[in-house]
PDB file of N, CA and C in Angstrom:
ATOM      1  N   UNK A   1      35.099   6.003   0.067  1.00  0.00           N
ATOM      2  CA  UNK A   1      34.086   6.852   0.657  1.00  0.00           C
ATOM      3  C   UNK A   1      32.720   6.234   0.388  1.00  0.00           C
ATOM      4  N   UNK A   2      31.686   6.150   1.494  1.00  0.00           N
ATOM      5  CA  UNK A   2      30.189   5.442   1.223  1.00  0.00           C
ATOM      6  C   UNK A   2      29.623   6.758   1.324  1.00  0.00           C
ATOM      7  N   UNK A   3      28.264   6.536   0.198  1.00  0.00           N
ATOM      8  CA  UNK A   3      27.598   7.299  -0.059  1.00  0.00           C
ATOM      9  C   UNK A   3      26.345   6.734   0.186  1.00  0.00           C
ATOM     10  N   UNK A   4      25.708   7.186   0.946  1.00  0.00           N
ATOM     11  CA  UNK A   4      23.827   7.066   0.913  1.00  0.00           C
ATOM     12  C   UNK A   4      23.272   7.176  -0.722  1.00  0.00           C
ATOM     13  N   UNK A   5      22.820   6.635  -1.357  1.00  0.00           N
ATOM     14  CA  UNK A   5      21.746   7.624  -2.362  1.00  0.00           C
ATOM     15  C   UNK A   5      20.312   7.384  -2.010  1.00  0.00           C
ATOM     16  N   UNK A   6      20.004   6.693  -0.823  1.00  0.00           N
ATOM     17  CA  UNK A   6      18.610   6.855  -0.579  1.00  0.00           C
ATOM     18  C   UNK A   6      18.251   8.144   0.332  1.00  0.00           C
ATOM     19  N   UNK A   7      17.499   8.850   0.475  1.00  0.00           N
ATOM     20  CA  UNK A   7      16.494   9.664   1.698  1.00  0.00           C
ATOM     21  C   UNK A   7      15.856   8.999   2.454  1.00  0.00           C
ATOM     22  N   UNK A   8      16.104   9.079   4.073  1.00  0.00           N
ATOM     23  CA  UNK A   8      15.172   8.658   4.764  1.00  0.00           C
ATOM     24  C   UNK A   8      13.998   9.653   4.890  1.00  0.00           C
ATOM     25  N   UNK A   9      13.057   9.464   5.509  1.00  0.00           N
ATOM     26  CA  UNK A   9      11.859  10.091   5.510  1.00  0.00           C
ATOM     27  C   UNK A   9      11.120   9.886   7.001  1.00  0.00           C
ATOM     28  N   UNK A  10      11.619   9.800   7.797  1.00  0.00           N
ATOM     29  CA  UNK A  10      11.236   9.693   9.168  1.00  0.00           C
ATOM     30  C   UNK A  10      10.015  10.986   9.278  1.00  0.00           C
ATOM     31  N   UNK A  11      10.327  11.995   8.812  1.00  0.00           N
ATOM     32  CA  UNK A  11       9.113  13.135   9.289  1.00  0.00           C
ATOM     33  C   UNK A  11       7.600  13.079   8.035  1.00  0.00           C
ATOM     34  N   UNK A  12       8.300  11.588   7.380  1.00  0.00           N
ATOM     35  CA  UNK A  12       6.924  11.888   6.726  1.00  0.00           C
ATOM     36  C   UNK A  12       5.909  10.570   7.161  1.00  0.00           C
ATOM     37  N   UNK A  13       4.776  10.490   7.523  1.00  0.00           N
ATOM     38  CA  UNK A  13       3.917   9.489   7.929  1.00  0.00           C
ATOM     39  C   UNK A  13       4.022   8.488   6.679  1.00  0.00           C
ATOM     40  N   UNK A  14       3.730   7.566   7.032  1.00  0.00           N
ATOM     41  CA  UNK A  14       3.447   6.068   6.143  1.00  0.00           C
ATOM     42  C   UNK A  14       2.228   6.351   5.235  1.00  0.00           C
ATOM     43  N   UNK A  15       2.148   5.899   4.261  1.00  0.00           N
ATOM     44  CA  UNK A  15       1.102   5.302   3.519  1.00  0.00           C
ATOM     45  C   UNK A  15       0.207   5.084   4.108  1.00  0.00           C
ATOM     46  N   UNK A  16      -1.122   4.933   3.820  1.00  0.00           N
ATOM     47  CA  UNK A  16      -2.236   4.306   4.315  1.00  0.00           C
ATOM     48  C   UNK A  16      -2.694   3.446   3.124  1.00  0.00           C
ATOM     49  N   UNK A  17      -3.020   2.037   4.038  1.00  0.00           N
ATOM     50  CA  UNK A  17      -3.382   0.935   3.071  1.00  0.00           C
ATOM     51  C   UNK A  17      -3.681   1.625   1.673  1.00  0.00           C
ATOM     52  N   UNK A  18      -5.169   2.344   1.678  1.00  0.00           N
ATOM     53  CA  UNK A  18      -5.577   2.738   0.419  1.00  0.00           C
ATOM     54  C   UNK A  18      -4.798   3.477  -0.346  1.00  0.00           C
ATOM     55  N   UNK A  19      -4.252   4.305   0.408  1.00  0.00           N
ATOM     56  CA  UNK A  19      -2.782   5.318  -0.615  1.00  0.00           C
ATOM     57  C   UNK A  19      -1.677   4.115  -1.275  1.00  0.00           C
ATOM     58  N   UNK A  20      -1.773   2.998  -0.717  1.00  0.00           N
ATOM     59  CA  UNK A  20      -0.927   2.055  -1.146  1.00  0.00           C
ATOM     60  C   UNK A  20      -1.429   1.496  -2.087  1.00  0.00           C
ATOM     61  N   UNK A  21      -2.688   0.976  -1.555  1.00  0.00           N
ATOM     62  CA  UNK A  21      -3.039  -0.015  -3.174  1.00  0.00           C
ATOM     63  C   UNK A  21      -3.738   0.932  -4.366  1.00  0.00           C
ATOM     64  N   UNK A  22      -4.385   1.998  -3.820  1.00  0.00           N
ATOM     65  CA  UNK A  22      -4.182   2.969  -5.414  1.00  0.00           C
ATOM     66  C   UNK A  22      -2.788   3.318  -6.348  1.00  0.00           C
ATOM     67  N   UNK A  23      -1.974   3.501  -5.774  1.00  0.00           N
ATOM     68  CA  UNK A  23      -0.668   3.563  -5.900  1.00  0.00           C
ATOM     69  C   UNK A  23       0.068   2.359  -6.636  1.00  0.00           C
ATOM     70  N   UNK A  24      -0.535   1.619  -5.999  1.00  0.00           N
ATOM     71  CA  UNK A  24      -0.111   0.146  -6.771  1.00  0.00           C
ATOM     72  C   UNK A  24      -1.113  -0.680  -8.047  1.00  0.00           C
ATOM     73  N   UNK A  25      -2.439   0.119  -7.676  1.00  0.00           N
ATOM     74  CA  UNK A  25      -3.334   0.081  -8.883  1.00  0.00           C
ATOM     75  C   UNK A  25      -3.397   0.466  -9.969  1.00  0.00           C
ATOM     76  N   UNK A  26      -2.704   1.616  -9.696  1.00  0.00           N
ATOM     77  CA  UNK A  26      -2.451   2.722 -11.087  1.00  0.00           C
ATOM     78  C   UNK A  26      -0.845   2.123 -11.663  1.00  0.00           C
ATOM     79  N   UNK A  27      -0.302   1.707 -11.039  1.00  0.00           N
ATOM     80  CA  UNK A  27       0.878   1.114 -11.347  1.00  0.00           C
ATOM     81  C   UNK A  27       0.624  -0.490 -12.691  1.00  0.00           C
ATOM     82  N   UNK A  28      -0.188  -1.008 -11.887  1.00  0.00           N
ATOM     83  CA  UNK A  28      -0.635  -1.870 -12.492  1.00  0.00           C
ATOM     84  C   UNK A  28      -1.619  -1.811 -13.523  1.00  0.00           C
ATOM     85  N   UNK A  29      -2.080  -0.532 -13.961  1.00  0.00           N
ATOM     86  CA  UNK A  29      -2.894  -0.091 -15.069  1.00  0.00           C
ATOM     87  C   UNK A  29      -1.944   0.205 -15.916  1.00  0.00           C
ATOM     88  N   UNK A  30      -1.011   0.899 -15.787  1.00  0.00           N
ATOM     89  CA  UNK A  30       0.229   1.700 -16.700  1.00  0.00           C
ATOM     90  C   UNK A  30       0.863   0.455 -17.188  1.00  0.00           C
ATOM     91  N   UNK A  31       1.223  -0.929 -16.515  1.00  0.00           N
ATOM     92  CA  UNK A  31       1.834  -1.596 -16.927  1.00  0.00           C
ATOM     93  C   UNK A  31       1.241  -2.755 -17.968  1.00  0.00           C
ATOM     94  N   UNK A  32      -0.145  -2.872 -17.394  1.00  0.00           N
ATOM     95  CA  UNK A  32      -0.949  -3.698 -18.222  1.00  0.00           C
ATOM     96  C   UNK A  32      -1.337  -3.085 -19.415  1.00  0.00           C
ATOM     97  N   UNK A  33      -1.261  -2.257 -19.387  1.00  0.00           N
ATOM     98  CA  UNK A  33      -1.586  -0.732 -20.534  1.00  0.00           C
ATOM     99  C   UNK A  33      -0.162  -1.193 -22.050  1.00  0.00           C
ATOM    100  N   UNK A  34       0.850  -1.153 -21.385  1.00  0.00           N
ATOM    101  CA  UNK A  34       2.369  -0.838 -22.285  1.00  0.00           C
ATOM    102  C   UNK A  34       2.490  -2.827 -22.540  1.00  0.00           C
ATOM    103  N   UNK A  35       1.884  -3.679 -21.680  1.00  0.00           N
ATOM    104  CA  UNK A  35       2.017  -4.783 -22.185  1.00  0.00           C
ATOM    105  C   UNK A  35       0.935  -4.901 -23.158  1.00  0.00           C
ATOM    106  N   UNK A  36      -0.516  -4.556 -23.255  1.00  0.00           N
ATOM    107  CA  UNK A  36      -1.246  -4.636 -24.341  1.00  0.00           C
ATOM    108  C   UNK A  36      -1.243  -3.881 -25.664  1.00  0.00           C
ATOM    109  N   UNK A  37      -0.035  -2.598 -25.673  1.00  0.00           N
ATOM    110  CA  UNK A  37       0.273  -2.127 -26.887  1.00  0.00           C
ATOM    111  C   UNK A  37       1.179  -3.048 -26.901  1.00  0.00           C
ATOM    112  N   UNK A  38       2.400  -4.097 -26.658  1.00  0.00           N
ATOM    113  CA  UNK A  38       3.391  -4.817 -26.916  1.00  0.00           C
ATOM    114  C   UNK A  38       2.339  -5.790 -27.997  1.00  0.00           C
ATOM    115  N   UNK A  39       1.159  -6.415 -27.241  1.00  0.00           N
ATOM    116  CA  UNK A  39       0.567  -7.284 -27.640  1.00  0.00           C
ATOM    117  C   UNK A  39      -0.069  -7.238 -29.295  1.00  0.00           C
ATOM    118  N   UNK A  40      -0.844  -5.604 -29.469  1.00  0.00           N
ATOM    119  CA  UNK A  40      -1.131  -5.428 -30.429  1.00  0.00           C
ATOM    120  C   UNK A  40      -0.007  -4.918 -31.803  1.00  0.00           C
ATOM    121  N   UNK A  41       1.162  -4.457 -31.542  1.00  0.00           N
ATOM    122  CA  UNK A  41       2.306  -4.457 -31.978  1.00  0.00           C
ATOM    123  C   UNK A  41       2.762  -5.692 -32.797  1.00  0.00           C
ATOM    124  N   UNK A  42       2.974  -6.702 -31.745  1.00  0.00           N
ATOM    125  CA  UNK A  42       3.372  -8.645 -32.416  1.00  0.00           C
ATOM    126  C   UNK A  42       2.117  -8.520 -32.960  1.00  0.00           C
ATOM    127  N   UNK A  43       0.706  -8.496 -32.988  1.00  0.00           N
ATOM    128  CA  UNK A  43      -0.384  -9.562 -33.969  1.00  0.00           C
ATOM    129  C   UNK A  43      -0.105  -8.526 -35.462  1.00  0.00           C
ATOM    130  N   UNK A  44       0.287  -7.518 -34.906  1.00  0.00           N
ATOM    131  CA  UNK A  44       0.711  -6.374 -36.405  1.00  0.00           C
ATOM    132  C   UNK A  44       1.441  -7.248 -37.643  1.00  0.00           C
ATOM    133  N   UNK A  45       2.276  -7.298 -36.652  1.00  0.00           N
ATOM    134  CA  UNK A  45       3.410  -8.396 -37.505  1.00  0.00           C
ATOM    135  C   UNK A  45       2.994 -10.031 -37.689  1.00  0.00           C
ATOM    136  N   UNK A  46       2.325 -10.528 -36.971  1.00  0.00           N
ATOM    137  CA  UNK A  46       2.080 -12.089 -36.949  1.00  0.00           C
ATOM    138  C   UNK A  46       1.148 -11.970 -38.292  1.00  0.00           C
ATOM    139  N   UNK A  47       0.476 -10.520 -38.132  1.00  0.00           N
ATOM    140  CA  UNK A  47      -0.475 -10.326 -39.583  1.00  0.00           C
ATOM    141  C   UNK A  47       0.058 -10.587 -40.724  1.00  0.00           C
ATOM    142  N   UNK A  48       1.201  -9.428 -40.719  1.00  0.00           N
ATOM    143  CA  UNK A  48       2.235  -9.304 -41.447  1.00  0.00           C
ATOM    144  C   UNK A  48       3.274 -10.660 -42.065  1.00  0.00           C
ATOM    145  N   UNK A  49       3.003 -11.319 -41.141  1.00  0.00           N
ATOM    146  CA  UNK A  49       4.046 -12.548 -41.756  1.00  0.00           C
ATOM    147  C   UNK A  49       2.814 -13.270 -41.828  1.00  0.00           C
ATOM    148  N   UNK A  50       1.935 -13.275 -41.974  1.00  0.00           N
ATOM    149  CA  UNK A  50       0.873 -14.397 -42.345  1.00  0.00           C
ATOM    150  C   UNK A  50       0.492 -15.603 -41.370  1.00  0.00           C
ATOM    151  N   UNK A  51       0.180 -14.693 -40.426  1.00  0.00           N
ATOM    152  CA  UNK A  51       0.463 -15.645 -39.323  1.00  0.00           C
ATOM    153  C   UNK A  51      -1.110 -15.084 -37.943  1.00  0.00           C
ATOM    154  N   UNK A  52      -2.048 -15.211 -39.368  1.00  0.00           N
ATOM    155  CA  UNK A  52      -3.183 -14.813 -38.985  1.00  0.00           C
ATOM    156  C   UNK A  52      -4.059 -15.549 -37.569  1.00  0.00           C
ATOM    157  N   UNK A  53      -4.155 -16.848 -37.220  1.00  0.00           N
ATOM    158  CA  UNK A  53      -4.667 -16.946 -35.700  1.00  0.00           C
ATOM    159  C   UNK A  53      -3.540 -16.582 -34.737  1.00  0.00           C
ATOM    160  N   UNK A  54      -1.790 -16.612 -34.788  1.00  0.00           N
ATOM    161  CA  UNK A  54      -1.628 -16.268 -34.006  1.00  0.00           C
ATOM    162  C   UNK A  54      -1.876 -14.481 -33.769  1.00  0.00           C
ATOM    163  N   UNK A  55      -2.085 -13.472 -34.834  1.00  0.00           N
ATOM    164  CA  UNK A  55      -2.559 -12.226 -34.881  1.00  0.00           C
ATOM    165  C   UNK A  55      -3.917 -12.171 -34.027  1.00  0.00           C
ATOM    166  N   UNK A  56      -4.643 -13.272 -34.203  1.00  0.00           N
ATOM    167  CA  UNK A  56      -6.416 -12.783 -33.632  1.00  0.00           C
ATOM    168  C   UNK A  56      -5.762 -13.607 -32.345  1.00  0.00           C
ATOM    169  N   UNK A  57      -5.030 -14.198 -31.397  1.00  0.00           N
ATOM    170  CA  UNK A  57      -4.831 -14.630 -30.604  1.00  0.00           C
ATOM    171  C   UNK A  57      -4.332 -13.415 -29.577  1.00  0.00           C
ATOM    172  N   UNK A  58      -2.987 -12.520 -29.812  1.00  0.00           N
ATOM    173  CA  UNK A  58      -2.546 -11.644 -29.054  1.00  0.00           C
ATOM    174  C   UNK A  58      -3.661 -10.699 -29.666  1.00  0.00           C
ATOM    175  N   UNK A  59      -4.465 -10.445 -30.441  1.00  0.00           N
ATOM    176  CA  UNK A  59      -5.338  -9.292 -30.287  1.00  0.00           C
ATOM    177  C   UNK A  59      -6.137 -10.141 -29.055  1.00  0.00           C
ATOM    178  N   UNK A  60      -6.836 -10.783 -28.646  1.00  0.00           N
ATOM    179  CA  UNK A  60      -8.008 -11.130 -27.837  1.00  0.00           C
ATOM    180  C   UNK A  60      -6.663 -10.870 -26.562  1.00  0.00           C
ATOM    181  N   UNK A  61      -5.472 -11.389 -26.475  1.00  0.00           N
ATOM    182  CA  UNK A  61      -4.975 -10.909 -25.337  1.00  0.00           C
ATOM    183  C   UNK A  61      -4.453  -9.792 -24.747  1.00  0.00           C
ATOM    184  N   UNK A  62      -4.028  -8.901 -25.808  1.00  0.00           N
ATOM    185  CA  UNK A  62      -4.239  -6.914 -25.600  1.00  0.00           C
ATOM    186  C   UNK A  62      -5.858  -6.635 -25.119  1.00  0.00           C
ATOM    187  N   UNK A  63      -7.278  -7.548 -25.495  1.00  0.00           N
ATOM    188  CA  UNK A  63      -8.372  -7.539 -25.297  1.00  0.00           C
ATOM    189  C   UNK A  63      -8.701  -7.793 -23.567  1.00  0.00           C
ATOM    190  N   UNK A  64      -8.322  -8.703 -23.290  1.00  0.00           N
ATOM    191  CA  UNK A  64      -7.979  -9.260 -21.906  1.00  0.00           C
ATOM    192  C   UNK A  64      -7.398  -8.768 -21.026  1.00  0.00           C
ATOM    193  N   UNK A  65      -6.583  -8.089 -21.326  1.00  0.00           N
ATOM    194  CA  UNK A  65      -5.772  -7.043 -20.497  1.00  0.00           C
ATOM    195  C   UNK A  65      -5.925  -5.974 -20.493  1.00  0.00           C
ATOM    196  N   UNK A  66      -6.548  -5.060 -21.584  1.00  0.00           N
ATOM    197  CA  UNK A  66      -7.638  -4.152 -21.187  1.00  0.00           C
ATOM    198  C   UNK A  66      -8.519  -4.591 -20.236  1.00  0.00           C
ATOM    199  N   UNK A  67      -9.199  -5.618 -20.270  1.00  0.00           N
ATOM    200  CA  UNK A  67     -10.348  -5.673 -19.151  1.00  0.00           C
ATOM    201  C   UNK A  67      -9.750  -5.653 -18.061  1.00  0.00           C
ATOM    202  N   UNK A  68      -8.537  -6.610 -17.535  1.00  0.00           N
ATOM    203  CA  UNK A  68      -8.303  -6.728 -16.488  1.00  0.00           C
ATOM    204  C   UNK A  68      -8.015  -4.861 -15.666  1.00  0.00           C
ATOM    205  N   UNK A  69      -7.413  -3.978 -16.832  1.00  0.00           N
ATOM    206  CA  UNK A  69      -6.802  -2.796 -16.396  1.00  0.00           C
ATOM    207  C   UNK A  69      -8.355  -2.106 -15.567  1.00  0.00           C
ATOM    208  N   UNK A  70      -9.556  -2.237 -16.694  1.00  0.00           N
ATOM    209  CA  UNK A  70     -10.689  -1.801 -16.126  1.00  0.00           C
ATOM    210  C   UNK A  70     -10.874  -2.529 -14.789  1.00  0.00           C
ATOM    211  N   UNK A  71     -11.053  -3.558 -14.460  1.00  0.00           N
ATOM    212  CA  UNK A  71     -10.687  -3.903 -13.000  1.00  0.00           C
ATOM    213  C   UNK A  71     -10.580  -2.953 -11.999  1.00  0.00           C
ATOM    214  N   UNK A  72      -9.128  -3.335 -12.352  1.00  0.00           N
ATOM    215  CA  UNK A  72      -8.016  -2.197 -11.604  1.00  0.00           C
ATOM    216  C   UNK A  72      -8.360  -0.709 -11.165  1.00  0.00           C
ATOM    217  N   UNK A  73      -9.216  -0.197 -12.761  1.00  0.00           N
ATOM    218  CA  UNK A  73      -9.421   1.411 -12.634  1.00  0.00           C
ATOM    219  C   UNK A  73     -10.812   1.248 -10.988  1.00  0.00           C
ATOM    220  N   UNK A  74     -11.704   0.158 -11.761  1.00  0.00           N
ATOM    221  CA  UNK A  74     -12.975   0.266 -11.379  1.00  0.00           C
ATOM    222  C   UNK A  74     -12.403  -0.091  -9.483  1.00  0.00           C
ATOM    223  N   UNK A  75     -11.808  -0.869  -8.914  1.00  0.00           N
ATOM    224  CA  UNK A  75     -11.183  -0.933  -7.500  1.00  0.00           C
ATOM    225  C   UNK A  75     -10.532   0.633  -7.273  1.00  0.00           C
ATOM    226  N   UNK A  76      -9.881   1.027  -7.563  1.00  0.00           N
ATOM    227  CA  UNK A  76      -9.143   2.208  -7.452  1.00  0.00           C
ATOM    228  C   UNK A  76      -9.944   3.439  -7.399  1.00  0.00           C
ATOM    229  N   UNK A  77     -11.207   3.286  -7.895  1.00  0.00           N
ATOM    230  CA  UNK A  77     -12.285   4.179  -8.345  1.00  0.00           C
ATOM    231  C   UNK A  77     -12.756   4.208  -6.631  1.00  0.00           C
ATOM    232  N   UNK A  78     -12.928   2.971  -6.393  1.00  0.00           N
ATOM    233  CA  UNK A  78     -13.967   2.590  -4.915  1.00  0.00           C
ATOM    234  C   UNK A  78     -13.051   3.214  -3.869  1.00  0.00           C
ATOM    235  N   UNK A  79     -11.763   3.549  -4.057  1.00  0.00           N
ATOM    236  CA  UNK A  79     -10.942   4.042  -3.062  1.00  0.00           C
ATOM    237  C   UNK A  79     -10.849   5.344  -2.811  1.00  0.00           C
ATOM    238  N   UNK A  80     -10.371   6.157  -4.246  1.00  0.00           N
ATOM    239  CA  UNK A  80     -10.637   7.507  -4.619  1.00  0.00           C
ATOM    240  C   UNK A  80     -11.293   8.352  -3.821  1.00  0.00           C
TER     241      UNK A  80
END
């Protein structure tokens, strides 16, 4: 026996560009978000094992990826 598990959606209109890339902006904030706690997590430990520039290394890159997320917010903002 075949089973669908998707829904089509024929009665609902498409996306509009901007509903898309906010959608995909905020997506990409949430994710850059859970990779820069990953980041500050390892320099925890790189601390921890004595492994102090690579610690100030993934901190400046949890640093970096915050900014980039502000980006993201600040485009998503212009759409809003």
């Amino acid at each position: 026996m075949t089973h669908h598990d998707h829904h089509h959606h024929e009665d609902q209109p498409e996306m509009t560009l901007e509903e898309k890339m906010v959608k995909l902006l905020d997506h990409w904030i949430r994710h850059n978000d859970d990779h820069a706690s990953t980041y500050r997590d390892w320099a925890e430990k790189a601390k921890t094992g004595k492994l102090t520039e690579v610690a100030l290394l993934l901190e400046e890159a949890a640093e970096m990826t915050g900014r980039i997320s502000e980006k993201f917010d600040q485009a998503a903002s212009l759409i809003r």
